[in-house]
Protein backbone atom coordinates (compact mmCIF):
# COMPACT_ATOMS: atom_id res chain seq x y z
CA UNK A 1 3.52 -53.76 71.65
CA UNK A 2 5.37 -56.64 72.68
CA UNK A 3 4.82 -58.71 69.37
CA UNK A 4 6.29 -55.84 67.47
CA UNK A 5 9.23 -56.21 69.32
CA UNK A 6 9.89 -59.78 69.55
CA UNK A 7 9.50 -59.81 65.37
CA UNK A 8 12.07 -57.22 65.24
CA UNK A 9 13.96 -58.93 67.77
CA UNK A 10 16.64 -61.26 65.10
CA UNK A 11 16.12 -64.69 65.65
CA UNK A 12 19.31 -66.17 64.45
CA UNK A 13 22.74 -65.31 62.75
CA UNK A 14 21.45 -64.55 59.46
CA UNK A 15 18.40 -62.80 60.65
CA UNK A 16 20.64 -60.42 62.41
CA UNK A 17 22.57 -59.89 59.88
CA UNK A 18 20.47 -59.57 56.82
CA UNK A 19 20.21 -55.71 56.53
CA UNK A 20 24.24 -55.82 57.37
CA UNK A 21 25.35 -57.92 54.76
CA UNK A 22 25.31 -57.86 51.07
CA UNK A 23 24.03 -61.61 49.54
CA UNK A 24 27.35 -62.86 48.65
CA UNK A 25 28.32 -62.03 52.09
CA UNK A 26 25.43 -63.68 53.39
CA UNK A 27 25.82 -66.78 50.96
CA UNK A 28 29.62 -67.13 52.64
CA UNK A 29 28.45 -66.80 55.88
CA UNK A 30 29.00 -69.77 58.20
CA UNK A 31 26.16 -69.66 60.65
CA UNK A 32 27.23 -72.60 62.88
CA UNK A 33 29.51 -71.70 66.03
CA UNK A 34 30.68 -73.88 69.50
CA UNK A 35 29.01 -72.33 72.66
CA UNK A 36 31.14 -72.43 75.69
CA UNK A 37 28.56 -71.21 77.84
CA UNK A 38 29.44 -67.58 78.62
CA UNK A 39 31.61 -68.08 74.74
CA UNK A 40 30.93 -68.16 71.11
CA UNK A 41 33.38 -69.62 69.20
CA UNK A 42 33.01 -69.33 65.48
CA UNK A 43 34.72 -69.99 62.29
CA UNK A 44 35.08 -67.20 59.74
CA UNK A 45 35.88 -67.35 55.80
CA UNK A 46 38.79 -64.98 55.12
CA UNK A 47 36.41 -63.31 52.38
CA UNK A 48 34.63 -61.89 55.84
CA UNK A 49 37.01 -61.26 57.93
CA UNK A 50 36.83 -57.31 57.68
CA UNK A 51 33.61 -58.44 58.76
CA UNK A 52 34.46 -59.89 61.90
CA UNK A 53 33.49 -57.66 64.49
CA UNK A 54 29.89 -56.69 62.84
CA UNK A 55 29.54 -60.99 62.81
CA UNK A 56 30.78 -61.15 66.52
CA UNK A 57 28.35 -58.53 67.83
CA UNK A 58 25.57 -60.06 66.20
CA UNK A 59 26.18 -63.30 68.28
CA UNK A 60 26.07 -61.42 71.36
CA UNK A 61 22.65 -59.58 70.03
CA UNK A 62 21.05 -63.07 69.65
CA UNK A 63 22.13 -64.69 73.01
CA UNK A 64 22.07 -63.13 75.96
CA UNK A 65 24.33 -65.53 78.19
CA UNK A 66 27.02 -64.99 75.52
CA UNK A 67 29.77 -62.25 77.95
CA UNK A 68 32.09 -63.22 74.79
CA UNK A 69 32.74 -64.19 70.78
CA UNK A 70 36.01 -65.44 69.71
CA UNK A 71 36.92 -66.28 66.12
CA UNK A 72 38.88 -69.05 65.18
CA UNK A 73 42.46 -67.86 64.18
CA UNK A 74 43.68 -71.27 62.43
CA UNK A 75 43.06 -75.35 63.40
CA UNK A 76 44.04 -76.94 66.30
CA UNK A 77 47.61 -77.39 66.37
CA UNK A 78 50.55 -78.70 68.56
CA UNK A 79 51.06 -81.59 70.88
CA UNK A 80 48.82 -80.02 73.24
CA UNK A 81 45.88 -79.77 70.38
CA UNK A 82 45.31 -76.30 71.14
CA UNK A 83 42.76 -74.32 68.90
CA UNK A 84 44.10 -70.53 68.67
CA UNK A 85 41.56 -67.69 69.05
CA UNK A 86 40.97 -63.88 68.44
CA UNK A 87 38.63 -61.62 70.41
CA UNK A 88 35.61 -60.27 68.40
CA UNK A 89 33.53 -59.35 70.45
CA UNK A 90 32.59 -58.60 73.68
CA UNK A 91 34.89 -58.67 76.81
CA UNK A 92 38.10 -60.63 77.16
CA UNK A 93 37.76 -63.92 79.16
CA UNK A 94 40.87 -65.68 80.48
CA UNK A 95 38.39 -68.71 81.47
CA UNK A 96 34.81 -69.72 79.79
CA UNK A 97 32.37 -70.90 81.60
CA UNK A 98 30.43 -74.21 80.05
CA UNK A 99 27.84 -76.35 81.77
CA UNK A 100 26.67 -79.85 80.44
CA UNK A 101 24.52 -83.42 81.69
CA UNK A 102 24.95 -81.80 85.56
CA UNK A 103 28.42 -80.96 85.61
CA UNK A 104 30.37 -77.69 85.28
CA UNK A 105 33.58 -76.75 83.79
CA UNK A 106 35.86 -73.77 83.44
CA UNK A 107 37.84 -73.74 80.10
CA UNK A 108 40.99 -71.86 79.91
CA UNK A 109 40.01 -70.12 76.37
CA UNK A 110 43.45 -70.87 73.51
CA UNK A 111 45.47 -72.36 76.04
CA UNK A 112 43.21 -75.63 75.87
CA UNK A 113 41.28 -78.86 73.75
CA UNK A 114 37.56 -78.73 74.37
CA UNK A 115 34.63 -79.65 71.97
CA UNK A 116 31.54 -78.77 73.40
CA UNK A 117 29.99 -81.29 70.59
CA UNK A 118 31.08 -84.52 72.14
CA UNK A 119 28.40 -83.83 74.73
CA UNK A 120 26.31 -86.45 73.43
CA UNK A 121 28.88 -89.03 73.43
CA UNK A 122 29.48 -88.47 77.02
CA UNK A 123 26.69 -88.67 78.30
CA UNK A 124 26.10 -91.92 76.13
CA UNK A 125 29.08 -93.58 77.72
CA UNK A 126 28.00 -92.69 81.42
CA UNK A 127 24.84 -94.47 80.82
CA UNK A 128 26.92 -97.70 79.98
CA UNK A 129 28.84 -97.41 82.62
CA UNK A 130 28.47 -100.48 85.52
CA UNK A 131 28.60 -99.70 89.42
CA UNK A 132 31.98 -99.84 90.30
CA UNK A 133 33.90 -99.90 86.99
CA UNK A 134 37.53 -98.24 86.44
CA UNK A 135 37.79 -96.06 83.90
CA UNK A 136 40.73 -94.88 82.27
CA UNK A 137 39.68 -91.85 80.53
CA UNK A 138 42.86 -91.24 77.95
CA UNK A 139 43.63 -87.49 76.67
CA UNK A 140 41.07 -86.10 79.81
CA UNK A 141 41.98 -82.19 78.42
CA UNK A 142 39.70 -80.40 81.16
CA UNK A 143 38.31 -83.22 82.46
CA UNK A 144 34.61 -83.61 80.42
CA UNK A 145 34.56 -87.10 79.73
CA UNK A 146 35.75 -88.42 83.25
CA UNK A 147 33.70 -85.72 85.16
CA UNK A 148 30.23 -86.37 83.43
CA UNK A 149 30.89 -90.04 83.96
CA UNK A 150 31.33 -89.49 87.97
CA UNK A 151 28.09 -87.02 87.46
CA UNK A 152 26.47 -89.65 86.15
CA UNK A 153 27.06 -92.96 86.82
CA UNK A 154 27.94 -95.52 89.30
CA UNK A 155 31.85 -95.66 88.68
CA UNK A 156 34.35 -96.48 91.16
CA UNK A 157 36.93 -94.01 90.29
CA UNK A 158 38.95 -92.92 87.06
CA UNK A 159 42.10 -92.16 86.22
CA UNK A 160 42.37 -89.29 83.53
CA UNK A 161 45.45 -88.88 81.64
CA UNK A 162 46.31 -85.49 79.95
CA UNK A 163 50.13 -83.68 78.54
CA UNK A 164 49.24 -80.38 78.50
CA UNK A 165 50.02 -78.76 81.84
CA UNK A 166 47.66 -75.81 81.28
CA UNK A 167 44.58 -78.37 80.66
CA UNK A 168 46.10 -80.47 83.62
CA UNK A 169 45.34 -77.25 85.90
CA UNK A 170 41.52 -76.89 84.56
CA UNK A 171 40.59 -80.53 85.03
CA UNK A 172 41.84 -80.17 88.24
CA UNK A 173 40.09 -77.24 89.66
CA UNK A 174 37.03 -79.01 87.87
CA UNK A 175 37.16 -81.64 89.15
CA UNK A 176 36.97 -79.74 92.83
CA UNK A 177 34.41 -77.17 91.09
CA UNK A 178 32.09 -80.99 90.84
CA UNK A 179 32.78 -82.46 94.05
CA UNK A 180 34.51 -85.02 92.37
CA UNK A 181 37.81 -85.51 94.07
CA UNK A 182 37.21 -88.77 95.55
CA UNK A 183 36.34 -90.95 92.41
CA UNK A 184 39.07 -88.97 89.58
CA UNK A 185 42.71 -89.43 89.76
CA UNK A 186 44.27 -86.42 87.34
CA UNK A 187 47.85 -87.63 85.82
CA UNK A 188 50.04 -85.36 84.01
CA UNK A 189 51.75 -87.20 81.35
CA UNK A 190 52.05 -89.27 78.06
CA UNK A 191 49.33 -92.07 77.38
CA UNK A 192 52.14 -93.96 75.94
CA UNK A 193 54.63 -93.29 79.26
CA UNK A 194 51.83 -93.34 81.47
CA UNK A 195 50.36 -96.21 80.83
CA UNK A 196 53.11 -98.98 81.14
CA UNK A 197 53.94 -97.50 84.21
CA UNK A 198 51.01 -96.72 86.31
CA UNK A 199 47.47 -97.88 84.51
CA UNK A 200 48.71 -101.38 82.96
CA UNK A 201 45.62 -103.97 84.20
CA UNK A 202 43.73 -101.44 86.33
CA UNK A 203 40.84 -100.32 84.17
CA UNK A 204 37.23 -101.64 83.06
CA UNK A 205 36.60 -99.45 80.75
CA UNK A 206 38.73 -97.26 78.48
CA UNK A 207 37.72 -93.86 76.28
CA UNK A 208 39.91 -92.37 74.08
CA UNK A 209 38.71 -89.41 72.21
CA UNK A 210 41.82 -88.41 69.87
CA UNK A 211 40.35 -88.86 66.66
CA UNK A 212 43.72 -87.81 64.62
CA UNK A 213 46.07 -89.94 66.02
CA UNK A 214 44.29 -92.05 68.20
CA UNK A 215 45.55 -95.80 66.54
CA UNK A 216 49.04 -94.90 67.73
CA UNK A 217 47.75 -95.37 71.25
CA UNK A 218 45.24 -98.12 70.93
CA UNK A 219 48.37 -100.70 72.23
CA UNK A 220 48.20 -98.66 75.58
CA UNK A 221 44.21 -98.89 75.88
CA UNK A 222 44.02 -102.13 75.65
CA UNK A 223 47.40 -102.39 78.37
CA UNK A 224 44.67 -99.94 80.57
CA UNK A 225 42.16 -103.00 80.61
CA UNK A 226 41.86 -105.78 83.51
CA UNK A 227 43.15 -109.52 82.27
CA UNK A 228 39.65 -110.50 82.11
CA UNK A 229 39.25 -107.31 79.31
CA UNK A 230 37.00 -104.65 78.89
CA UNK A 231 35.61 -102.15 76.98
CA UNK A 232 36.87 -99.77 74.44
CA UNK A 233 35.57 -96.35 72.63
CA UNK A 234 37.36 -95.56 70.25
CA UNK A 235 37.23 -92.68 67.94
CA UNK A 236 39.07 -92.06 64.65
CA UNK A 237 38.45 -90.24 61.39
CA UNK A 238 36.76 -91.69 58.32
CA UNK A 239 36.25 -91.15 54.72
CA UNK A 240 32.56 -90.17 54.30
CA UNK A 241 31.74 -93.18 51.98
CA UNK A 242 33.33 -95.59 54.02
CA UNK A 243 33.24 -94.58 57.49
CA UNK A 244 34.36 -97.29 59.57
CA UNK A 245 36.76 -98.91 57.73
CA UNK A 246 40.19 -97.54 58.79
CA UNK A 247 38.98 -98.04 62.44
CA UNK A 248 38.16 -101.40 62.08
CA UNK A 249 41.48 -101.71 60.55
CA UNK A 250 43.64 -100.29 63.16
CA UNK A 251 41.61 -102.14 66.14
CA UNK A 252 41.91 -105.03 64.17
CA UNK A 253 46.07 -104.80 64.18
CA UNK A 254 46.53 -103.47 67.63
CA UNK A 255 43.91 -106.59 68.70
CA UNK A 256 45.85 -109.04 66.60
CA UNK A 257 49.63 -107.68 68.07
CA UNK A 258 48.06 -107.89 71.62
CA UNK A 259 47.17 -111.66 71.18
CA UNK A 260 43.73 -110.63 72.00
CA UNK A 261 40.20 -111.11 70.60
CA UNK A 262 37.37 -108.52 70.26
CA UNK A 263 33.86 -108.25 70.08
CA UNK A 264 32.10 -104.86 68.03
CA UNK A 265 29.34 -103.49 70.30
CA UNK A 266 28.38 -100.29 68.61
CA UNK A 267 29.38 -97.86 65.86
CA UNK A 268 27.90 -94.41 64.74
CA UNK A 269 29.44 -90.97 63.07
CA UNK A 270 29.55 -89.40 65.51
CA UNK A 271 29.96 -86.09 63.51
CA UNK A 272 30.84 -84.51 60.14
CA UNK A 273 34.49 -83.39 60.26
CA UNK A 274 34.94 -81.92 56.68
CA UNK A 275 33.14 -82.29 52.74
CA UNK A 276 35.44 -85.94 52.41
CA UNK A 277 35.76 -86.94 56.40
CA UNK A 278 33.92 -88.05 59.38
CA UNK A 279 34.38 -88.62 63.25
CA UNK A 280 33.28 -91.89 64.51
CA UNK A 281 32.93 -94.01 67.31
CA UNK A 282 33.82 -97.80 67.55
CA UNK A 283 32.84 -99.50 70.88
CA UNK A 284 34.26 -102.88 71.51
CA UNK A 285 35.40 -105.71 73.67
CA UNK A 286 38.53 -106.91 74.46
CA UNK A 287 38.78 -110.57 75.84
């Protein structure tokens, strides 16, 4: 009895929705979505958005620690990188709820930046980390980067910058949600304003994930870094043929204006952004 139910029991997405859709719905179909814990987020063609609620129900059928699905309503936009979302199903959450590498973090759902799929690259860093090391962790959003590193490393504190007020709020109340008062120092501000002012020469180590616009700030992460240097990560966008190439470029420039020299540690795509582009990840010295 209980094998007969588990095969009629959908296994994924398109299993679910097989018998719902016709096959060019199901060839337009996007099957990949961001879980926020408690949240689906997921990305809809406009050919299915009449669709949306039989797609967002199915996503509940399929995981049971899904409460809610949101579609997303356009690309993150703004100063404040916000991603705008629409209820599809399920019941309205003013806050997800997202665990990851031993820490936990409430998300303030459209209001905020979060990408559950730089998990990987956090954990990563905190595992480089050194006992004792600053950190200046550079567009913080809800606190991820800076809070997995105190999870999960030996750091001596870190200061984590972030402009928009609403994500300001979130890190801090995770950052008390983690037990991690002591060791992260949340500053509302510009990187650019912030940094001459209150980071310049304090920091060991420096991550700055803004991968559209990060080279316009790479000045201020190397200002972050002690007089003896430090270390650098990087991200940026790349063509899909040649990945690292701009990045290189723009480290290369800020390094140069700086009067500095660098050494590469590590690079790696970090993850396909669209047909022509790529994320990726430079790590690197500054001495």
């Amino acid at each position: 009895m209980n094998s007969e139910l588990n095969k009629k029991k959908p296994r994924n997405l398109r299993d679910a929705l097989k018998e719902k859709l016709n096959e060019k719905e199901m060839q337009l179909l996007q099957t990949s979505f961001d879980s926020f814990g408690n949240t689906a987020v997921i990305e809809i063609p406009d050919e299915l958005l009449k669709k949306e609620k039989l797609i967002g129900e199915a996503l509940l059928s399929i995981n049971k620690h899904f409460q809610a699905v949101y579609r997303k309503k356009g690309k993150t936009e703004g100063e404040f990188r916000v991603l705008p979302l629409k209820l599809i199903a399920g019941k309205p959450l003013k806050k997800a709820e997202y665990r990851e590498s031993n820490a936990l973090f409430r998300i303030s759902l459209g209001k905020v930046f979060f990408s559950p799929r730089l998990s990987t690259e956090r954990l990563r860093i905190s595992k480089k980390i050194k006992k004792n090391e600053v950190i200046g962790a550079l567009f913080a959003g809800v606190g991820p980067f800076p809070i997995v590193f105190a999870k999960n490393s030996e750091m001596s504190k870190a200061y984590a910058v972030e402009l928009n007020p609403q994500a300001v709020k979130d890190m801090e109340e995770n950052i008390k949600l983690n037990k991690c008062s002591e060791k992260i120092i949340p500053i509302e501000g510009d990187v650019n304003k912030v940094v001459p002012m209150q980071l310049k020469g304090l920091c060991d180590r420096v991550v700055m994930p803004i991968p559209k616009t990060g080279n316009t700030f790479l000045n201020s992460a190397i200002d972050c870094l002690k007089k003896k240097g430090g270390v650098i990560h990087f991200y940026f966008f790349g063509s899909k043929e040649k990945p690292f190439d701009n990045a290189l470029k723009e480290i290369d420039s800020a390094i140069k204006e700086k009067n500095k020299k660098k050494r590469i540690l590590f690079k790696k795509i970090v993850r396909p952004f669209s047909p022509t582009t790529v994320q990726v990840v430079i790590d690197f010295k500054v001495y």
